[in-house]
Protein backbone atom coordinates (compact mmCIF):
# COMPACT_ATOMS: atom_id res chain seq x y z
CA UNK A 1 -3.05 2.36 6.17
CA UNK A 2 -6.06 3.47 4.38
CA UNK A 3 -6.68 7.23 4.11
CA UNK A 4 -10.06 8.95 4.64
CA UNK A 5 -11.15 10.86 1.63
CA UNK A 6 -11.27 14.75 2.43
CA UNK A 7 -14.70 16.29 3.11
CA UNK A 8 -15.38 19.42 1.02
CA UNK A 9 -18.23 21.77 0.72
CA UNK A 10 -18.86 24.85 0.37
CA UNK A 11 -18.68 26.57 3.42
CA UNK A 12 -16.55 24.20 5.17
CA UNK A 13 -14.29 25.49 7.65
CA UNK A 14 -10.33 23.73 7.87
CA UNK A 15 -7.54 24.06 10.13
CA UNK A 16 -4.94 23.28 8.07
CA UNK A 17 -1.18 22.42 8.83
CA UNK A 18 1.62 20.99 6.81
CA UNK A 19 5.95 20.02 7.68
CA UNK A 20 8.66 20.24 5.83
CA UNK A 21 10.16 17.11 4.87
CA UNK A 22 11.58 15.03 7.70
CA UNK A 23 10.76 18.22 9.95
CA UNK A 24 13.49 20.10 8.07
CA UNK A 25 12.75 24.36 7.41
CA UNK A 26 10.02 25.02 4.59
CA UNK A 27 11.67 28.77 4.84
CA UNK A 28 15.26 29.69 4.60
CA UNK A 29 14.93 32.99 5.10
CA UNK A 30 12.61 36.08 4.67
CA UNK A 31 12.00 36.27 1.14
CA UNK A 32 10.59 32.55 1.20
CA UNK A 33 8.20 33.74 3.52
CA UNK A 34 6.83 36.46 1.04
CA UNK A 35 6.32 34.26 -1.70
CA UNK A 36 4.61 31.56 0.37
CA UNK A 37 2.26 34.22 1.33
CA UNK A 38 2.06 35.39 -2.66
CA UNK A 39 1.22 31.77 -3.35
CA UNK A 40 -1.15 31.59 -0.58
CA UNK A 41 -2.74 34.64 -1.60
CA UNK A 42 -3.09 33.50 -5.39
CA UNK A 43 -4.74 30.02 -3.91
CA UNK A 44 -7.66 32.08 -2.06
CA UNK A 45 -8.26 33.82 -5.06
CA UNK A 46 -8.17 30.85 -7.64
CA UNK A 47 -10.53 28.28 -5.14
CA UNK A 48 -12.25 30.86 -3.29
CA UNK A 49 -10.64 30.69 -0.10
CA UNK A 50 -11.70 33.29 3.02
CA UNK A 51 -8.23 32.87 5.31
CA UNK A 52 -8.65 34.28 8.90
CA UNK A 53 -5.71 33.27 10.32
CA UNK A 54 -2.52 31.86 9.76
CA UNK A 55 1.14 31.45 11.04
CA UNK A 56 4.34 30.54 9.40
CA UNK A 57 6.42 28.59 11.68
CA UNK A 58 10.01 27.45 11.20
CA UNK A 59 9.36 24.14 9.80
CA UNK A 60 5.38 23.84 9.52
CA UNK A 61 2.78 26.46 8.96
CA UNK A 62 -0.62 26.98 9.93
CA UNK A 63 -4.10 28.43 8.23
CA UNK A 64 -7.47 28.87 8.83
CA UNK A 65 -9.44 29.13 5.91
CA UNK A 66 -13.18 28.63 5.33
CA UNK A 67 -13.90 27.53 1.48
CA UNK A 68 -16.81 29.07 -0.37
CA UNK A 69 -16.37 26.61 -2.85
CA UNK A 70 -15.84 22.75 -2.40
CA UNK A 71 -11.90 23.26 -3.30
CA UNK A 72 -10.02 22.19 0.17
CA UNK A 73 -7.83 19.53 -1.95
CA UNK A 74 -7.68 21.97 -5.43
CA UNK A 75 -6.18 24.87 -3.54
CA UNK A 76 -4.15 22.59 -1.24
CA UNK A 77 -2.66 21.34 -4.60
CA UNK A 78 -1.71 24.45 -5.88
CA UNK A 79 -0.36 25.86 -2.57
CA UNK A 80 2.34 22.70 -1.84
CA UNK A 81 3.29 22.27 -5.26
CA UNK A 82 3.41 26.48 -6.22
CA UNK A 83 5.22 27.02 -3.13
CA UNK A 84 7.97 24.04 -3.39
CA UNK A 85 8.56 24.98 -7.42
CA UNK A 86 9.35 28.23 -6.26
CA UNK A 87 11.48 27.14 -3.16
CA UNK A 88 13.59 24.60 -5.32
CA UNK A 89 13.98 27.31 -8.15
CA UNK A 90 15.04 29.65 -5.68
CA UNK A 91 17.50 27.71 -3.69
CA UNK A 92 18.45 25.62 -7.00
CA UNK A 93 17.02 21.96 -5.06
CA UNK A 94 15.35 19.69 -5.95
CA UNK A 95 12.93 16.78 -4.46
CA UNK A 96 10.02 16.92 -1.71
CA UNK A 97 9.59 20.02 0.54
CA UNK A 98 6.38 18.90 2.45
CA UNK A 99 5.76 15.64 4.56
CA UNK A 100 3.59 13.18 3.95
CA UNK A 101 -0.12 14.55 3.81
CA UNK A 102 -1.18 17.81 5.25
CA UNK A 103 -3.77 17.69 7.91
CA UNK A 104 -6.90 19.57 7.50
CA UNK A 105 -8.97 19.65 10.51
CA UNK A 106 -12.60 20.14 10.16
CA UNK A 107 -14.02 22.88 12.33
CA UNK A 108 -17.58 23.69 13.61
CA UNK A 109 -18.23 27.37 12.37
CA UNK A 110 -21.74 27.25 13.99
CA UNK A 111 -21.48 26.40 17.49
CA UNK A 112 -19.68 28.70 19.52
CA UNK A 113 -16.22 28.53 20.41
CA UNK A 114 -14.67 25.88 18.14
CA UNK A 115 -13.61 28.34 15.61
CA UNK A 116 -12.35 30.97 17.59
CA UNK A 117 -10.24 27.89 19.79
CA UNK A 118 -8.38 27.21 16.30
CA UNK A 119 -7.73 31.18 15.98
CA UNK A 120 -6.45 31.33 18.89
CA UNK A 121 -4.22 28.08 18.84
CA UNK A 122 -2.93 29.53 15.71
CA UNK A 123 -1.79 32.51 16.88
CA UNK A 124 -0.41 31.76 20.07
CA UNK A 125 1.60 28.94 18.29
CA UNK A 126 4.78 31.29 18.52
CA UNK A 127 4.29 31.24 22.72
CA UNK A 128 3.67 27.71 22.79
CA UNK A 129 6.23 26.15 20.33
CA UNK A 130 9.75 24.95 22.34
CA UNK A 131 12.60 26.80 20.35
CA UNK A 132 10.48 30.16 20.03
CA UNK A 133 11.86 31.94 23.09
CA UNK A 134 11.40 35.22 21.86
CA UNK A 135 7.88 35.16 21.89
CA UNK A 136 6.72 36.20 25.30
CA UNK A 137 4.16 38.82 25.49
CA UNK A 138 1.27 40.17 23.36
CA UNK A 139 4.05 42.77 22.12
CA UNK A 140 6.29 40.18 20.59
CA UNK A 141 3.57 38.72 18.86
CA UNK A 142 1.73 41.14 17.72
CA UNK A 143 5.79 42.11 16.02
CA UNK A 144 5.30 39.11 14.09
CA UNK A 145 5.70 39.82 10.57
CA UNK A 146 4.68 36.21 9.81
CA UNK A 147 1.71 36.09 11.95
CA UNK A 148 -1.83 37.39 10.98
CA UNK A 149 -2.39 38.29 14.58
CA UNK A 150 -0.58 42.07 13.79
CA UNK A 151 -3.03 42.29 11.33
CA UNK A 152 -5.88 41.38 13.00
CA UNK A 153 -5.53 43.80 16.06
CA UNK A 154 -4.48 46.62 13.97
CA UNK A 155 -0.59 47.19 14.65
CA UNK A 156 -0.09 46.09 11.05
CA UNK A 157 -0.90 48.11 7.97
CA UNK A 158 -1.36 46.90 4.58
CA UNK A 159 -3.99 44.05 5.92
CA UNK A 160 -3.64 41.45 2.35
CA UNK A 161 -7.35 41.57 0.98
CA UNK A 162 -7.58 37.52 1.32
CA UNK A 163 -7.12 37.93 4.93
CA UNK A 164 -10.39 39.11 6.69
CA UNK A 165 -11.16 39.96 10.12
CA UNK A 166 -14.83 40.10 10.73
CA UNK A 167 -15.23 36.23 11.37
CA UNK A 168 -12.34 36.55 13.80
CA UNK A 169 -14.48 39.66 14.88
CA UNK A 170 -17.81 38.25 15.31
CA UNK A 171 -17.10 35.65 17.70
CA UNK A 172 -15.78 38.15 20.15
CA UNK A 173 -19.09 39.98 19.67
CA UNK A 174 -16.87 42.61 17.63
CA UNK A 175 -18.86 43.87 14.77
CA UNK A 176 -16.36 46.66 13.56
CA UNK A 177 -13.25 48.07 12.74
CA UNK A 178 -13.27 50.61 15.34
CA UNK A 179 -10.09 50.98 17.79
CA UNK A 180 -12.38 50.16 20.68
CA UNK A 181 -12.92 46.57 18.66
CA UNK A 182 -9.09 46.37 18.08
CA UNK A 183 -8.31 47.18 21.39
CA UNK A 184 -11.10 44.55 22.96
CA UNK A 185 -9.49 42.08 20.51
CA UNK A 186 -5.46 42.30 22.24
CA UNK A 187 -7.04 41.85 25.38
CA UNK A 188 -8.37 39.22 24.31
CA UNK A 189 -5.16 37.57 23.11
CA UNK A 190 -3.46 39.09 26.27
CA UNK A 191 -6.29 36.89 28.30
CA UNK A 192 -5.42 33.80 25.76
CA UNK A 193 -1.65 34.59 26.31
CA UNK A 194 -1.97 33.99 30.27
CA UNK A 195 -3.82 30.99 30.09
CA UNK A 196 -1.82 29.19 27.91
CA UNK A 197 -0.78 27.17 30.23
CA UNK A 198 -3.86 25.22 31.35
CA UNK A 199 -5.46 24.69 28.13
CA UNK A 200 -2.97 21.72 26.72
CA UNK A 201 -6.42 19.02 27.10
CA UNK A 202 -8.44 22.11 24.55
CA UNK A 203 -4.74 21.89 22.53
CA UNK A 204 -4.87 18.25 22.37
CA UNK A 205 -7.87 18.26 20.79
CA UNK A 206 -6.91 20.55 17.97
CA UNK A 207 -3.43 18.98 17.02
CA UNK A 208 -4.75 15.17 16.89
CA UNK A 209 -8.32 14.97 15.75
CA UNK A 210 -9.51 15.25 12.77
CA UNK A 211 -12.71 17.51 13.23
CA UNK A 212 -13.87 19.58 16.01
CA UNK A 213 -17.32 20.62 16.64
CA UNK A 214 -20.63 19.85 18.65
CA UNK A 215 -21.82 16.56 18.72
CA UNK A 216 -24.04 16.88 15.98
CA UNK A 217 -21.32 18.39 14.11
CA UNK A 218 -19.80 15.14 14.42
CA UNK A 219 -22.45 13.16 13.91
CA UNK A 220 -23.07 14.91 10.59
CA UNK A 221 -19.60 14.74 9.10
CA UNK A 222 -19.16 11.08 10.13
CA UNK A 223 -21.63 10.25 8.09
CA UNK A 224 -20.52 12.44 5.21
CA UNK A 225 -17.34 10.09 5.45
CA UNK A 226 -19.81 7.41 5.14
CA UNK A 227 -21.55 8.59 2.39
CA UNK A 228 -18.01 9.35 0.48
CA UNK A 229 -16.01 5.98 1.10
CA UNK A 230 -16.92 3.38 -1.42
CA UNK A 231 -16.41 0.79 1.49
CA UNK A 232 -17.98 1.99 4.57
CA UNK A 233 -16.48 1.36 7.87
CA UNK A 234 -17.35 1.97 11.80
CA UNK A 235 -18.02 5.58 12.31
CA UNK A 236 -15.28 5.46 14.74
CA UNK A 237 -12.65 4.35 12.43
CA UNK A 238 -12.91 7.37 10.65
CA UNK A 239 -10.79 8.98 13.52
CA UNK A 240 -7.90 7.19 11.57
CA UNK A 241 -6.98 10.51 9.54
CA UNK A 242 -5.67 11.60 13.11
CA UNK A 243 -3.79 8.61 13.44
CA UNK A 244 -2.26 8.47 10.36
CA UNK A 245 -1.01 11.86 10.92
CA UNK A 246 0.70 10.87 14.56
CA UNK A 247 1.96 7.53 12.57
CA UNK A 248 3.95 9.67 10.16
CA UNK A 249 5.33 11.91 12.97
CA UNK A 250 6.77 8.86 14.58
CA UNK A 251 8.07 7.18 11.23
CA UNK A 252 9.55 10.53 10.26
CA UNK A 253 11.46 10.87 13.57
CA UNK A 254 12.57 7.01 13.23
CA UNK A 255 13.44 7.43 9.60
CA UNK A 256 16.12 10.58 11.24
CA UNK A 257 17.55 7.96 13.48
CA UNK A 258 17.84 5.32 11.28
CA UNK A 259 19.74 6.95 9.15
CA UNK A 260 21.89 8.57 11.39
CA UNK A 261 22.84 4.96 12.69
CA UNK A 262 23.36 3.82 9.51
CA UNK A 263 25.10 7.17 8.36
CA UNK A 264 23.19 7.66 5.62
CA UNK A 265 23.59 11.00 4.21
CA UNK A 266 21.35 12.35 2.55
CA UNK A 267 19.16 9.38 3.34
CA UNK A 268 17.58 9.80 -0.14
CA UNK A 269 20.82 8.90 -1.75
CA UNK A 270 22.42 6.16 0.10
CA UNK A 271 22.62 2.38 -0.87
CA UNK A 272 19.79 1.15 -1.97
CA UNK A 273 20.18 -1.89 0.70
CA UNK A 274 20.58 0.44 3.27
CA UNK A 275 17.17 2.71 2.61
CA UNK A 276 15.20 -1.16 2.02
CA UNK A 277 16.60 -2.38 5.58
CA UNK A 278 15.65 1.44 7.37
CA UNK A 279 12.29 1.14 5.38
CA UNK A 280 11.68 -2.50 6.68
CA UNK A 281 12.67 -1.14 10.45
CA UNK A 282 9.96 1.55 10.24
CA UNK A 283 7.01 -0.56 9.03
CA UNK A 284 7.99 -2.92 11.90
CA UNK A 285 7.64 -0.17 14.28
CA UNK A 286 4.57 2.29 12.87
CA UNK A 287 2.01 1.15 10.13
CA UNK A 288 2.74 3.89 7.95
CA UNK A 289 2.03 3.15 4.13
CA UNK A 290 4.93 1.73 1.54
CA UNK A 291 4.14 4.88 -0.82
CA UNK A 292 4.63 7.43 2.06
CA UNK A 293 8.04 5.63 2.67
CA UNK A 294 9.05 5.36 -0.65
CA UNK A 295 9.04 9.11 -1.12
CA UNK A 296 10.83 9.60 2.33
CA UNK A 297 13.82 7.52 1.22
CA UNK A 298 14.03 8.85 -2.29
CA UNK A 299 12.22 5.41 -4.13
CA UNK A 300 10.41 6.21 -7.38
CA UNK A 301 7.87 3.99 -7.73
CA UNK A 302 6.13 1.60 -4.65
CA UNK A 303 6.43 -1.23 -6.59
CA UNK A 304 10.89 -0.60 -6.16
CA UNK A 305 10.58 -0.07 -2.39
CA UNK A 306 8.14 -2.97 -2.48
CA UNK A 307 10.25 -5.60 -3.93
CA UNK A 308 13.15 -4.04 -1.60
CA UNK A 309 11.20 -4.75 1.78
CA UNK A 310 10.62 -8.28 0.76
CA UNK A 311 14.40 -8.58 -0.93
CA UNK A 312 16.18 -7.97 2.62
CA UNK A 313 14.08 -9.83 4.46
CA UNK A 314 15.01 -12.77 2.32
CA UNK A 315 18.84 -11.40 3.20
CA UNK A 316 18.26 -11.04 6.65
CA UNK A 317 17.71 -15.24 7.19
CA UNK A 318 21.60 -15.73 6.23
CA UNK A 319 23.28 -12.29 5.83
CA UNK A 320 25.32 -12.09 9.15
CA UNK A 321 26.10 -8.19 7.68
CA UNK A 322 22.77 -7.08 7.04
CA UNK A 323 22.04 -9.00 10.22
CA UNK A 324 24.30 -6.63 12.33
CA UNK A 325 22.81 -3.37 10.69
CA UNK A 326 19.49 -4.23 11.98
CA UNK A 327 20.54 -4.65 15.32
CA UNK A 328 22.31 -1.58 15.36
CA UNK A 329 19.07 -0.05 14.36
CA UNK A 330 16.25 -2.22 16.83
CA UNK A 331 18.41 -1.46 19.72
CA UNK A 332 16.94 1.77 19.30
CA UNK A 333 14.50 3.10 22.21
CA UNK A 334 12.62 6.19 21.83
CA UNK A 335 13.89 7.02 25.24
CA UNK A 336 17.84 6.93 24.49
C-alpha cells in the first residue's frame, strides 16, 4: 500500500506515537526512560521542536509537539534511530526497536478544542490503557515520573526547558504560572479523569485518523496532500495513512501467531521457508507492504522476501508439507 507523504510546515502541530517492534517493550527499565527523554530533548533542540506533552508507555510512547520549523520527519529520524543505537548499545542487541512507521497525527492548533483533546488523551493514556491498573486517580498520575502531566500542574520540579506549558495553559484560559492556574489545571484533569469513560467516539478519532481539526482544517491539508503527491488521488483516499497504520497492527498481531504456530523463535531467525510461508499468510489476510514485512521477519532486501512469496507459492501446488503448515496457520480466527 502506498504511503502518504508527511505534511510539514512550520507551525504544524503532530500527535505523534510509535511501538516497539511486534508490540514488544521500547524500555527495559528506568534508565531507558532517561535517555529516551535525553534524546528527545536533543531532537527539540536540533529541529526546533516546542513538546507540550508526552507519555512513555510500556511498549509505545506518545508526544505532542508543534514544529517551528518544517522538520516533523528530520527530528523523527533522529529520535527512532538515537534512541534504538542507544537501547541496542545498552542492552548489547541488535536489529529493529520500532514498528513499522510512526503515526503523526495532524492537529488543528486554531480552532478550539482539538489540541487540548490530544493533551488530554495523552495524559490520561495511563487510566485508559488495559494492564495499567495502578493508575486510578489524579494522584497516581500526577506520580508519574514518565508523564509530563506532573510537570504541567506543578507537583514536579525541574520542568526540562523543551517542555512548555503555556500552550497547554492557554486553552484552559490559563495565562500564568500562578498556583491558582496550577490548581485550575488538576481540576481540570480530575474533570477529564471522570469522564473518561464516555469519550471513547472523541478517542476514536484521535487513535485512527490521520488529522484532526475543523472542516476547513481539513479541507486545507487535503489539499496540501494534493499539492505534495506527484500522482494525485481522491481527497478521501488520503485517509489511507490511518489505515495503513490499523493494517500493520493487525499484520503485527498475525505475524505473533504465526509464528507461534509455526514455533518460530525468534521469528527473525527461523527457516527461511518458514518466514516466506508466514509472510505469504499475512499479505493474504491484511495489505500491508512486502518492505514492511521483510523487516518484520528479519529479510534484508524486498527483492529476497519477494522472490520468497512467489517461491512457496510455487511449493504450495505439490508440497503436501508446506501444504500442512499453511493449514495449521489459516485455521487461525482472530476470535480463538
Amino acid at each position: 500500500m502506498p504511503r502518504a507523504p508527511r505534511i510539514e510546515f512550520s507551525g504544524a502541530i503532530y500527535h505523534v506515537m510509535n511501538r516497539g517492534d511486534h508490540l514488544e517493550p521500547i524500555f527495559k527499565d528506568d534508565k531507558d526512560r532517561e535517555v529516551f527523554l535525553k534524546t528527545l530533548g536533543e531532537a527539540c533542540v536540533s529541529s526546533g521542536w516546542e513538546a507540550h506533552s508526552f507519555v512513555l508507555m510500556g511498549n509505545h510512547y506518545h508526544l505532542l509537539i508543534e514544529t517551528t520549523r518544517a522538520t516533523l520527519v528530520k527530528g523523527m529520524q533522529y529520535l527512532n534511530s538515537t534512541y534504538t543505537a542507544r537501547y541496542n548499545a545498552r542492552h548489547k542487541t541488535r536489529g529493529h526497536l520500532f514498528q513499522g512507521r510512526y503515526k503523526a497525527l495532524l492537529v488543528d492548533g486554531q480552532a478550539s478544542g482539538y489540541f487540548l483533546a490530544v493533551s488530554d488523551y495523552i495524559h490520561l493514556n495511563p487510566a485508559r490503557v488495559k494492564g495499567m491498573g495502578g493508575i486510578r486517580g489524579l494522584k497516581e498520575l500526577l506520580e508519574d515520573r514518565w508523564s509530563s502531566a506532573g510537570w504541567l500542574a506543578g507537583n514536579r520540579r525541574r520542568k526540562p526547558e523543551w517542555l512548555l506549558w503555556e500552550r497547554v495553559y492557554g486553552e484552559l484560559g490559563l495565562g500564568n504560572w500562578r498556583s491558582r492556574s496550577r490548581r485550575e489545571y488538576r481540576e481540570h484533569l480530575e474533570r477529564r479523569l471522570g469522564e473518561m469513560s464516555g469519550e471513547e467516539e472523541e478517542w476514536k478519532k484521535i487513535r485512527r485518523g490521520w488529522l484532526l481539526g475543523s472542516e476547513g482544517f481539513v479541507e486545507r491539508m487535503k489539499e496540501k496532500l494534493e499539492e505534495l503527491s506527484a500522482k494525485p488521488r481522491e481527497r478521501d483516499s488520503w485517509a489511507g495513512e490511518a489505515v495503513e497504520e490499523r493494517e500493520q497492527d493487525r499484520a503485527a498481531k498475525l505475524l505473533a501467531e504465526g509464528a507461534r504456530r509455526l514455533e518460530l523463535e525468534p521469528m527473525s531467525e527461523g527457516p527461511a521457508l518458514e518466514r516466506y510461508l508466514l509472510a505469504r499468510w499475512v499479505r493474504t489476510r491484511t495489505r500491508v507492504g512486502t518492505r514492511w514485512l521483510a523487516g518484520q521477519l528479519g529479510f534484508e532486501s524486498v527483492g529476497t522476501l519477494s522472490y520468497g512469496l512467489w517461491y512457496v507459492r510455487q511449493r504450495m501446488e505439490t508440497d503436501r508439507k508446506i501444504q500442512r503448515r499453511w493449514e495449521l496457520l489459516d485455521s487461525y480466527s482472530p476470535k480463538d
